[in-house]
C-alpha atoms as a PDB file:
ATOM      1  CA  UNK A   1     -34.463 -34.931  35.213  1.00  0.00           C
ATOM      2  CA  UNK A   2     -33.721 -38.299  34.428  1.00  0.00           C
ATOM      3  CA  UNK A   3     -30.739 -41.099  35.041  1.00  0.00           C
ATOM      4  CA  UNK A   4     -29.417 -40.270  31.885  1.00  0.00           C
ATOM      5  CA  UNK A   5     -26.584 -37.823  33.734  1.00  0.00           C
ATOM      6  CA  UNK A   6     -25.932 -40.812  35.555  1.00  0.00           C
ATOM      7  CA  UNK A   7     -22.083 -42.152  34.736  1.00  0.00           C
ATOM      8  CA  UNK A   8     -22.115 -40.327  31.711  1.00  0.00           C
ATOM      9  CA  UNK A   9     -18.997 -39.538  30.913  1.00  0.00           C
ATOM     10  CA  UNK A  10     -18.732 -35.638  30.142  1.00  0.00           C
ATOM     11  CA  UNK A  11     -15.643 -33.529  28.979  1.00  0.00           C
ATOM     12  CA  UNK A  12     -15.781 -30.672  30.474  1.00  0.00           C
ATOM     13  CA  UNK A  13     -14.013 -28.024  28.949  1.00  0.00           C
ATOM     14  CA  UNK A  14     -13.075 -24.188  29.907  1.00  0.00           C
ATOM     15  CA  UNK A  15     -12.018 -21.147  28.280  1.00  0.00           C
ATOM     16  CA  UNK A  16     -10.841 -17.636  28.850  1.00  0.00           C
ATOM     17  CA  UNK A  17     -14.315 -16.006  30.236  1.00  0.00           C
ATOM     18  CA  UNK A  18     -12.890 -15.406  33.871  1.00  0.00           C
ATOM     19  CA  UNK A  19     -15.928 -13.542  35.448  1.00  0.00           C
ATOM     20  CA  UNK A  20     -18.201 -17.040  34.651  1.00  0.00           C
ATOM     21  CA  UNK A  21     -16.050 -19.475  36.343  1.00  0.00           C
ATOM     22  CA  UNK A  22     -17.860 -19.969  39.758  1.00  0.00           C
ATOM     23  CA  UNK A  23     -20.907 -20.219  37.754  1.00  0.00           C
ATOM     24  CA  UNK A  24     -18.936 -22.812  35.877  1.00  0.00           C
ATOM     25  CA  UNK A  25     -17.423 -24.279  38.777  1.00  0.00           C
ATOM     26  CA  UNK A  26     -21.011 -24.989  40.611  1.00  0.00           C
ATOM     27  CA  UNK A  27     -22.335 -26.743  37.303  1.00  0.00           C
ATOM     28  CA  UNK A  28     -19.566 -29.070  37.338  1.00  0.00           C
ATOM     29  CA  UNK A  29     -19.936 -29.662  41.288  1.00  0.00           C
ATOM     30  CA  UNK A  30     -24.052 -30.630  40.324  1.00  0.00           C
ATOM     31  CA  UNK A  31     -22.949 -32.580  37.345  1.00  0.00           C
ATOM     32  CA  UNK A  32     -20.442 -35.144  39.385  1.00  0.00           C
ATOM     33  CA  UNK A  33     -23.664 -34.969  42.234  1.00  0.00           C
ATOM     34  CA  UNK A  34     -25.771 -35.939  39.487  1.00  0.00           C
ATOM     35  CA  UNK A  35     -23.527 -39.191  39.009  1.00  0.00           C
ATOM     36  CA  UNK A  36     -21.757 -37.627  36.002  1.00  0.00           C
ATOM     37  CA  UNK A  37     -17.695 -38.710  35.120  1.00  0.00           C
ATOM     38  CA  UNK A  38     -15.854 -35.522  34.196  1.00  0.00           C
ATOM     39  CA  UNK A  39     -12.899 -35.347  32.335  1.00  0.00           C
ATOM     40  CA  UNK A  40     -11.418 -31.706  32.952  1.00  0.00           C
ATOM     41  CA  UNK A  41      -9.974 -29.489  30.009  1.00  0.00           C
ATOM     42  CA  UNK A  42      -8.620 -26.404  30.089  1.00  0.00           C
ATOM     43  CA  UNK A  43      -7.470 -23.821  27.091  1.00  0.00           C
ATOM     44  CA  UNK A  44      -3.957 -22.757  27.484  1.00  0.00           C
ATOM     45  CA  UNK A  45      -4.913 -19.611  27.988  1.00  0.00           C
ATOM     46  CA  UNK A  46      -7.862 -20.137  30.877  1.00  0.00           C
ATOM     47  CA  UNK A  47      -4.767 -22.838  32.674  1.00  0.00           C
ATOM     48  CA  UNK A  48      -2.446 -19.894  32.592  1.00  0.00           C
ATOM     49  CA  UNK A  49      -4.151 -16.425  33.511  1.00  0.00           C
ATOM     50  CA  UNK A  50      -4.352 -14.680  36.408  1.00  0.00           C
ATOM     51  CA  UNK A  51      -7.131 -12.208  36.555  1.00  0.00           C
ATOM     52  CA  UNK A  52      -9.502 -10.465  39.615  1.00  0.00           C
ATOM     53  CA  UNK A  53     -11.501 -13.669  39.303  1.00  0.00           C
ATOM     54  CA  UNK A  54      -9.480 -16.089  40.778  1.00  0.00           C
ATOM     55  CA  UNK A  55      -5.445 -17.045  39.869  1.00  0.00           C
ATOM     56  CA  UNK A  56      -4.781 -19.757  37.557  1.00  0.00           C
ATOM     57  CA  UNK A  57      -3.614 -22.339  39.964  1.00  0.00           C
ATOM     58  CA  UNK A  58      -6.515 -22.047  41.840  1.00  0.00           C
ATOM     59  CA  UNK A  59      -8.633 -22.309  38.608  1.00  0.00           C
ATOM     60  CA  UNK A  60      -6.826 -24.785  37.471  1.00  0.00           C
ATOM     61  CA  UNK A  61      -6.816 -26.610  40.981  1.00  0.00           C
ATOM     62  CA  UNK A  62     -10.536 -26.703  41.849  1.00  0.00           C
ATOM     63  CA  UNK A  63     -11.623 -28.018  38.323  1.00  0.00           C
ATOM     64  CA  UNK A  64      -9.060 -31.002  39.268  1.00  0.00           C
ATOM     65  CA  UNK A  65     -10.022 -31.490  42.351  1.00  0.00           C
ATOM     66  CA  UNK A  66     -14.294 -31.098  40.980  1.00  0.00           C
ATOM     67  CA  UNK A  67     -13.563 -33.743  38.421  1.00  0.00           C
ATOM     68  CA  UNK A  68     -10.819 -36.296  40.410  1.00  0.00           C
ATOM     69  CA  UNK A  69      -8.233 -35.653  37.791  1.00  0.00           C
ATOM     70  CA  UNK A  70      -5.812 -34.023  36.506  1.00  0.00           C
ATOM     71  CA  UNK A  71      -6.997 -31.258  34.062  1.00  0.00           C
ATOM     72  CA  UNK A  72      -6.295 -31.590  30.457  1.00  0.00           C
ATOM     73  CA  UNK A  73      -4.084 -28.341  29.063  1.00  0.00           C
ATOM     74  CA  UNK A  74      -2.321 -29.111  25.733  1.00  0.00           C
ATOM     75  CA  UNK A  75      -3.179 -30.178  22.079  1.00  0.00           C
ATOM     76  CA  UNK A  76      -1.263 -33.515  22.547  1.00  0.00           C
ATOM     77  CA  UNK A  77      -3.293 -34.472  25.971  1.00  0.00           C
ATOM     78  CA  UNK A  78      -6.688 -33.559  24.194  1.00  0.00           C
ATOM     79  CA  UNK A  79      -6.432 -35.528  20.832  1.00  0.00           C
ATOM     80  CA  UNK A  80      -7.315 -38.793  22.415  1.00  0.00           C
ATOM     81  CA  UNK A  81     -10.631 -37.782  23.409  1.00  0.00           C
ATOM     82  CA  UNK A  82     -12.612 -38.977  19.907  1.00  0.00           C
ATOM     83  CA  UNK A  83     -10.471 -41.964  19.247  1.00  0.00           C
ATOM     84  CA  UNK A  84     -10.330 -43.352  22.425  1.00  0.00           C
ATOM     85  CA  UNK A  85     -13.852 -42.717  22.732  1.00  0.00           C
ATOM     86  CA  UNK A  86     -13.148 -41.144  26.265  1.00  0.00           C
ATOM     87  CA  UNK A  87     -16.353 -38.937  26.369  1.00  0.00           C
ATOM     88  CA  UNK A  88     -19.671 -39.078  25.394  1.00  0.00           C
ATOM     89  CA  UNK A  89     -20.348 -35.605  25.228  1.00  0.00           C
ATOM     90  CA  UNK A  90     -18.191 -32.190  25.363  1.00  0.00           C
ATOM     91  CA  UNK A  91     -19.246 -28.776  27.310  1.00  0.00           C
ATOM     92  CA  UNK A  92     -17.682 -26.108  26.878  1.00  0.00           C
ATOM     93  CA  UNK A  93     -18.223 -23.673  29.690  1.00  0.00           C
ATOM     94  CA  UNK A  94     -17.789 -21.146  29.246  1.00  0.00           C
ATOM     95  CA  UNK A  95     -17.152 -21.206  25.831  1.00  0.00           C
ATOM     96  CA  UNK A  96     -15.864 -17.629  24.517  1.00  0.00           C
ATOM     97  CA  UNK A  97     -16.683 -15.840  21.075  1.00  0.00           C
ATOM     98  CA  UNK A  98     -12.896 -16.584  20.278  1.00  0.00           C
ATOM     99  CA  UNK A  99     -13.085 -20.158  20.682  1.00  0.00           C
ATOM    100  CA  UNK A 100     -16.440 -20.131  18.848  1.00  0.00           C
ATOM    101  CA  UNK A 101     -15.123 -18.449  16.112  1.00  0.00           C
ATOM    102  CA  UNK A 102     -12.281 -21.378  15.807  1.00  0.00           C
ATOM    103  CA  UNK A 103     -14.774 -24.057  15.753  1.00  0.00           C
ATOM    104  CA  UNK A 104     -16.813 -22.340  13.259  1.00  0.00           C
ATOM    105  CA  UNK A 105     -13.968 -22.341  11.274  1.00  0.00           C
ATOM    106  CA  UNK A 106     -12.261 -26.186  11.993  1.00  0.00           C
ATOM    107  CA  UNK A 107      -9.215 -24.109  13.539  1.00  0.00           C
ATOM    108  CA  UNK A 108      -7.356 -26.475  15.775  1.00  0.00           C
ATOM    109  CA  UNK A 109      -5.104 -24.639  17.735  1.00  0.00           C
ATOM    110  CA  UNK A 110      -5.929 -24.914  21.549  1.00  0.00           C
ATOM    111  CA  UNK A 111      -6.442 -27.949  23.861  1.00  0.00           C
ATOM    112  CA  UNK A 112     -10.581 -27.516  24.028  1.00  0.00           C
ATOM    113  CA  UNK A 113     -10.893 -26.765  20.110  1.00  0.00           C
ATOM    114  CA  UNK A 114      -8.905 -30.250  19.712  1.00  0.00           C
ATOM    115  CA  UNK A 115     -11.145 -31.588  22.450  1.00  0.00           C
ATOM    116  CA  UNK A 116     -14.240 -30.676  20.184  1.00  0.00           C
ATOM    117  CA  UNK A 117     -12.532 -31.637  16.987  1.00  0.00           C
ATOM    118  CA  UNK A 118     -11.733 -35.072  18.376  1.00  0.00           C
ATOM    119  CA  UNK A 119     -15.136 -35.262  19.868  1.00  0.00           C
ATOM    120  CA  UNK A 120     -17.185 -34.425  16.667  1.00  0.00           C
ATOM    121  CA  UNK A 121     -15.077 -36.858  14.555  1.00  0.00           C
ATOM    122  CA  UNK A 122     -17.002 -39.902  16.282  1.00  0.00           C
ATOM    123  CA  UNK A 123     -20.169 -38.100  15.611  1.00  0.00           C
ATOM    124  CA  UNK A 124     -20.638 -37.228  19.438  1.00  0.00           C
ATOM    125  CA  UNK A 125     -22.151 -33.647  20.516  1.00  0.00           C
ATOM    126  CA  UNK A 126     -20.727 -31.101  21.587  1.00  0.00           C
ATOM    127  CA  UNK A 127     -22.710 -28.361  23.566  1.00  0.00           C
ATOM    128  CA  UNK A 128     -21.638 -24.798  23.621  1.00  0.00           C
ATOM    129  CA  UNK A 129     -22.219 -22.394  27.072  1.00  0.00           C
ATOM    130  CA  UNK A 130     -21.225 -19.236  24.954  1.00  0.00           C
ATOM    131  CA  UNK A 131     -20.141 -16.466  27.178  1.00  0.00           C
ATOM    132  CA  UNK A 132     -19.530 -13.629  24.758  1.00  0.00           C
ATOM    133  CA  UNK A 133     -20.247  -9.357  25.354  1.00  0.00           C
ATOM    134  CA  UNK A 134     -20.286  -9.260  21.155  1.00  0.00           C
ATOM    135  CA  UNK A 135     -22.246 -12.464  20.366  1.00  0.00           C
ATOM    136  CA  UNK A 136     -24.758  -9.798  18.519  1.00  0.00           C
ATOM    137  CA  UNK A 137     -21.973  -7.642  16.547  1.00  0.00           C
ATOM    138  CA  UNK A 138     -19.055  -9.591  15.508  1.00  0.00           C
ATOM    139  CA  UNK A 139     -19.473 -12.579  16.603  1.00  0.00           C
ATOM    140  CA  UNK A 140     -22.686 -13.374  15.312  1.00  0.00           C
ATOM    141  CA  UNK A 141     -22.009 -15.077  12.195  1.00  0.00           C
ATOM    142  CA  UNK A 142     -20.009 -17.103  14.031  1.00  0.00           C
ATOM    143  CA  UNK A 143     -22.712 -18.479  16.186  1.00  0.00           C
ATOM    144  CA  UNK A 144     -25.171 -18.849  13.782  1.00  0.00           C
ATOM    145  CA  UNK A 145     -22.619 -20.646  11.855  1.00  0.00           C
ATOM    146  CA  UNK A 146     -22.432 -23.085  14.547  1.00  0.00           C
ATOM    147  CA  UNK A 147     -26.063 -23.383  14.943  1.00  0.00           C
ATOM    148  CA  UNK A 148     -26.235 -25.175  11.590  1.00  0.00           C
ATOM    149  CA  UNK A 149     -24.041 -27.646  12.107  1.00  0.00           C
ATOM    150  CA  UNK A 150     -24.649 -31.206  13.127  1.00  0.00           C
ATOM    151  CA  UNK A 151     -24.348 -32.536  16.660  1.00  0.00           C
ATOM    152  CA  UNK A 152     -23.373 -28.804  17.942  1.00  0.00           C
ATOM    153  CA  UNK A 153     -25.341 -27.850  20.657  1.00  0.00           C
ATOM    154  CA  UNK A 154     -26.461 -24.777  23.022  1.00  0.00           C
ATOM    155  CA  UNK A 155     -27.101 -24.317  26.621  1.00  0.00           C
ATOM    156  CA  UNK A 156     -29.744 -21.560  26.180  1.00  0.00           C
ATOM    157  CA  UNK A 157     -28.616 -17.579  26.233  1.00  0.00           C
ATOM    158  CA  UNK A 158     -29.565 -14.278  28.158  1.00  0.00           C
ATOM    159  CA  UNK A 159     -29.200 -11.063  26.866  1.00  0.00           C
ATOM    160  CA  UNK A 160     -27.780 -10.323  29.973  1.00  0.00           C
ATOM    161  CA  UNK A 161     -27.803  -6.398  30.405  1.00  0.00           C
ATOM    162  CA  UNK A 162     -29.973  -5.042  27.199  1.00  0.00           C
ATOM    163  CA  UNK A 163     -29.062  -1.603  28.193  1.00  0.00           C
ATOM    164  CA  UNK A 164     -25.676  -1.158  29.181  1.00  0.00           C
ATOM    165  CA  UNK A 165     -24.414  -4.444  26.920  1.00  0.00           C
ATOM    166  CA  UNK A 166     -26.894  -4.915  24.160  1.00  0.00           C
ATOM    167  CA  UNK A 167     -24.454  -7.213  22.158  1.00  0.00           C
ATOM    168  CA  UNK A 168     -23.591  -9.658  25.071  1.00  0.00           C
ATOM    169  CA  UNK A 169     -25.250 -13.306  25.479  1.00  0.00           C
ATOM    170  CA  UNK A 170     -24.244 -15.464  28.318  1.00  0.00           C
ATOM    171  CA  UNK A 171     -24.886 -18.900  28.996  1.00  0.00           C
ATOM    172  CA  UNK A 172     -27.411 -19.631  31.632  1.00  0.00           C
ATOM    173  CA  UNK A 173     -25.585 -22.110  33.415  1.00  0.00           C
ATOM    174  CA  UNK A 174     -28.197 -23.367  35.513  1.00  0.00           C
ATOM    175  CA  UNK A 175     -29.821 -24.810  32.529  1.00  0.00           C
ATOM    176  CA  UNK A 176     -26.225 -26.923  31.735  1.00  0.00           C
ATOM    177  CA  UNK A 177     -27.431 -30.624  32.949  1.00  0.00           C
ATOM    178  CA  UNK A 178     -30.954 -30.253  31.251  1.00  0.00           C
ATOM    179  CA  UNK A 179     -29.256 -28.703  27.886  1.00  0.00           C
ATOM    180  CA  UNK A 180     -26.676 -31.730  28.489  1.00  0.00           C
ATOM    181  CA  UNK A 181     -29.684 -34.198  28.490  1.00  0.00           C
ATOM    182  CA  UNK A 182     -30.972 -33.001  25.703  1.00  0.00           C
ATOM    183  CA  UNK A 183     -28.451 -33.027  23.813  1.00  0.00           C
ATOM    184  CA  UNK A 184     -28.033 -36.439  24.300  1.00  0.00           C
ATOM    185  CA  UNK A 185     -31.145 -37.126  22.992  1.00  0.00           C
ATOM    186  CA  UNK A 186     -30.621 -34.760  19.627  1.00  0.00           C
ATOM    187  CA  UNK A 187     -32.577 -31.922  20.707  1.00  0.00           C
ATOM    188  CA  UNK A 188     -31.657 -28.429  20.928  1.00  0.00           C
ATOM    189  CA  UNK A 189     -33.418 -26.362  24.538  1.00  0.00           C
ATOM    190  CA  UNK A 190     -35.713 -23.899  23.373  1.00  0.00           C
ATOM    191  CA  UNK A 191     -35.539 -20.141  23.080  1.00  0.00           C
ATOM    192  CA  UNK A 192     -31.961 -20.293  22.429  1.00  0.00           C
ATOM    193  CA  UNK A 193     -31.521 -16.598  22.696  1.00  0.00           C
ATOM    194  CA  UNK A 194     -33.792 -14.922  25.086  1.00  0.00           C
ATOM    195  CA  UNK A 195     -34.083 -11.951  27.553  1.00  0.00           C
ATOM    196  CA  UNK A 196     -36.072 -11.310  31.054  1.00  0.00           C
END
C-alpha cells in the first residue's frame, strides 16, 4: 500500500445495513491508522435506528469518536461537502440497495445521497461498499447502472451465502483502503462480483 491514504481526506459515509457496521467500524479505525482525515456522515435513518446490532447513539457515537468529529446527519450539514471541497473522496459503507437505487437515479433526499451529489459535482469519486441481500433480483439494474457512470466506484463484492441467499452481494470490507487507492488513481479493483 502506498502513502497515498496518508492525510487524505475521506468522507465517510453510512447507511441503514446494521449487521455490517463493526465491519464498517474497523475499516474506518485502519483508515485514520493509515493517516487518513475522516469526515463522518450518517443517513437519517442509520443516525436514528435502534436494531440487535448496536443502538443508534452508540452507532452514532463511535463513528464520532473514530473520525474526531461530530457526525454529519442532515441534507443542510452535507451540501457543503463538493463546494467547499471538504473531501477528496466519498465511501459509502455500507452502502444499501436503497441508497444505490437513489444515486442511480440523482434522488437527493438523505444526508449521504447529498454527500455523493455534492461530491460528484467537483468531479471527485465516490466508491460504493454495497451491502445488499437483492443486489442480483431487484436491485441489479440499479448497480449496473452505477457501474457506468463516471468517477463511481466499487469496493469489490462476495456472493456471500450462494445457497441460502443467492441474490445477496456484500462488500468485502477488508479490501476498503486498497479499493480507496485505487480509486484515486481511476481504476476500478478487479472481479467486482465474485464468490469463494
Amino acid at each position: 500500500m502506498s502513502d497515498i491514504l496518508k492525510g487524505l481526506r475521506i468522507g465517510y459515509a453510512m447507511t441503514g445495513s446494521f449487521c455490517t457496521f463493526s465491519r464498517s467500524f474497523e475499516q474506518a479505525e485502519k483508515l485514520v491508522d493509515m493517516g487518513a482525515e475522516l469526515l463522518p456522515i450518517m443517513s437519517e435513518h442509520a443516525a436514528a435506528t435502534d436494531t440487535r446490532f448496536g443502538t443508534a447513539s452508540e452507532n452514532k457515537q463511535r463513528l464520532s469518536e473514530i473520525c474526531g468529529r461530530d457526525v454529519i446527519t442532515t441534507i443542510s450539514a452535507a451540501e457543503p461537502i463538493g463546494p467547499k471541497q471538504l473531501a477528496d473522496i466519498i465511501v459509502v459503507a455500507p452502502c444499501t440497495s436503497n441508497t444505490a437505487a437513489k444515486l442511480a437515479h440523482s434522488i437527493t433526499d438523505t444526508s449521504v445521497t447529498m454527500a455523493v451529489k455534492s461530491q460528484l459535482r467537483s468531479g471527485k469519486p465516490v466508491l460504493l461498499a454495497i451491502a445488499s441481500n437483492d443486489a442480483l433480483m431487484g436491485s441489479a439494474r440499479n448497480l449496473g447502472e452505477l457501474f457506468s457512470r463516471k468517477d463511481f466506484y466499487f469496493v469489490p463484492m462476495l456472493q456471500d451465502d450462494v445457497e441460502k441467499k443467492p441474490s445477496s452481494l456484500v462488500a468485502e470490507f477488508d479490501m476498503i483502503p486498497k479499493a480507496i487507492e485505487a480509486a484515486m488513481n481511476g481504476i476500478q479493483l478487479r472481479p467486482i462480483i465474485y464468490h469463494k
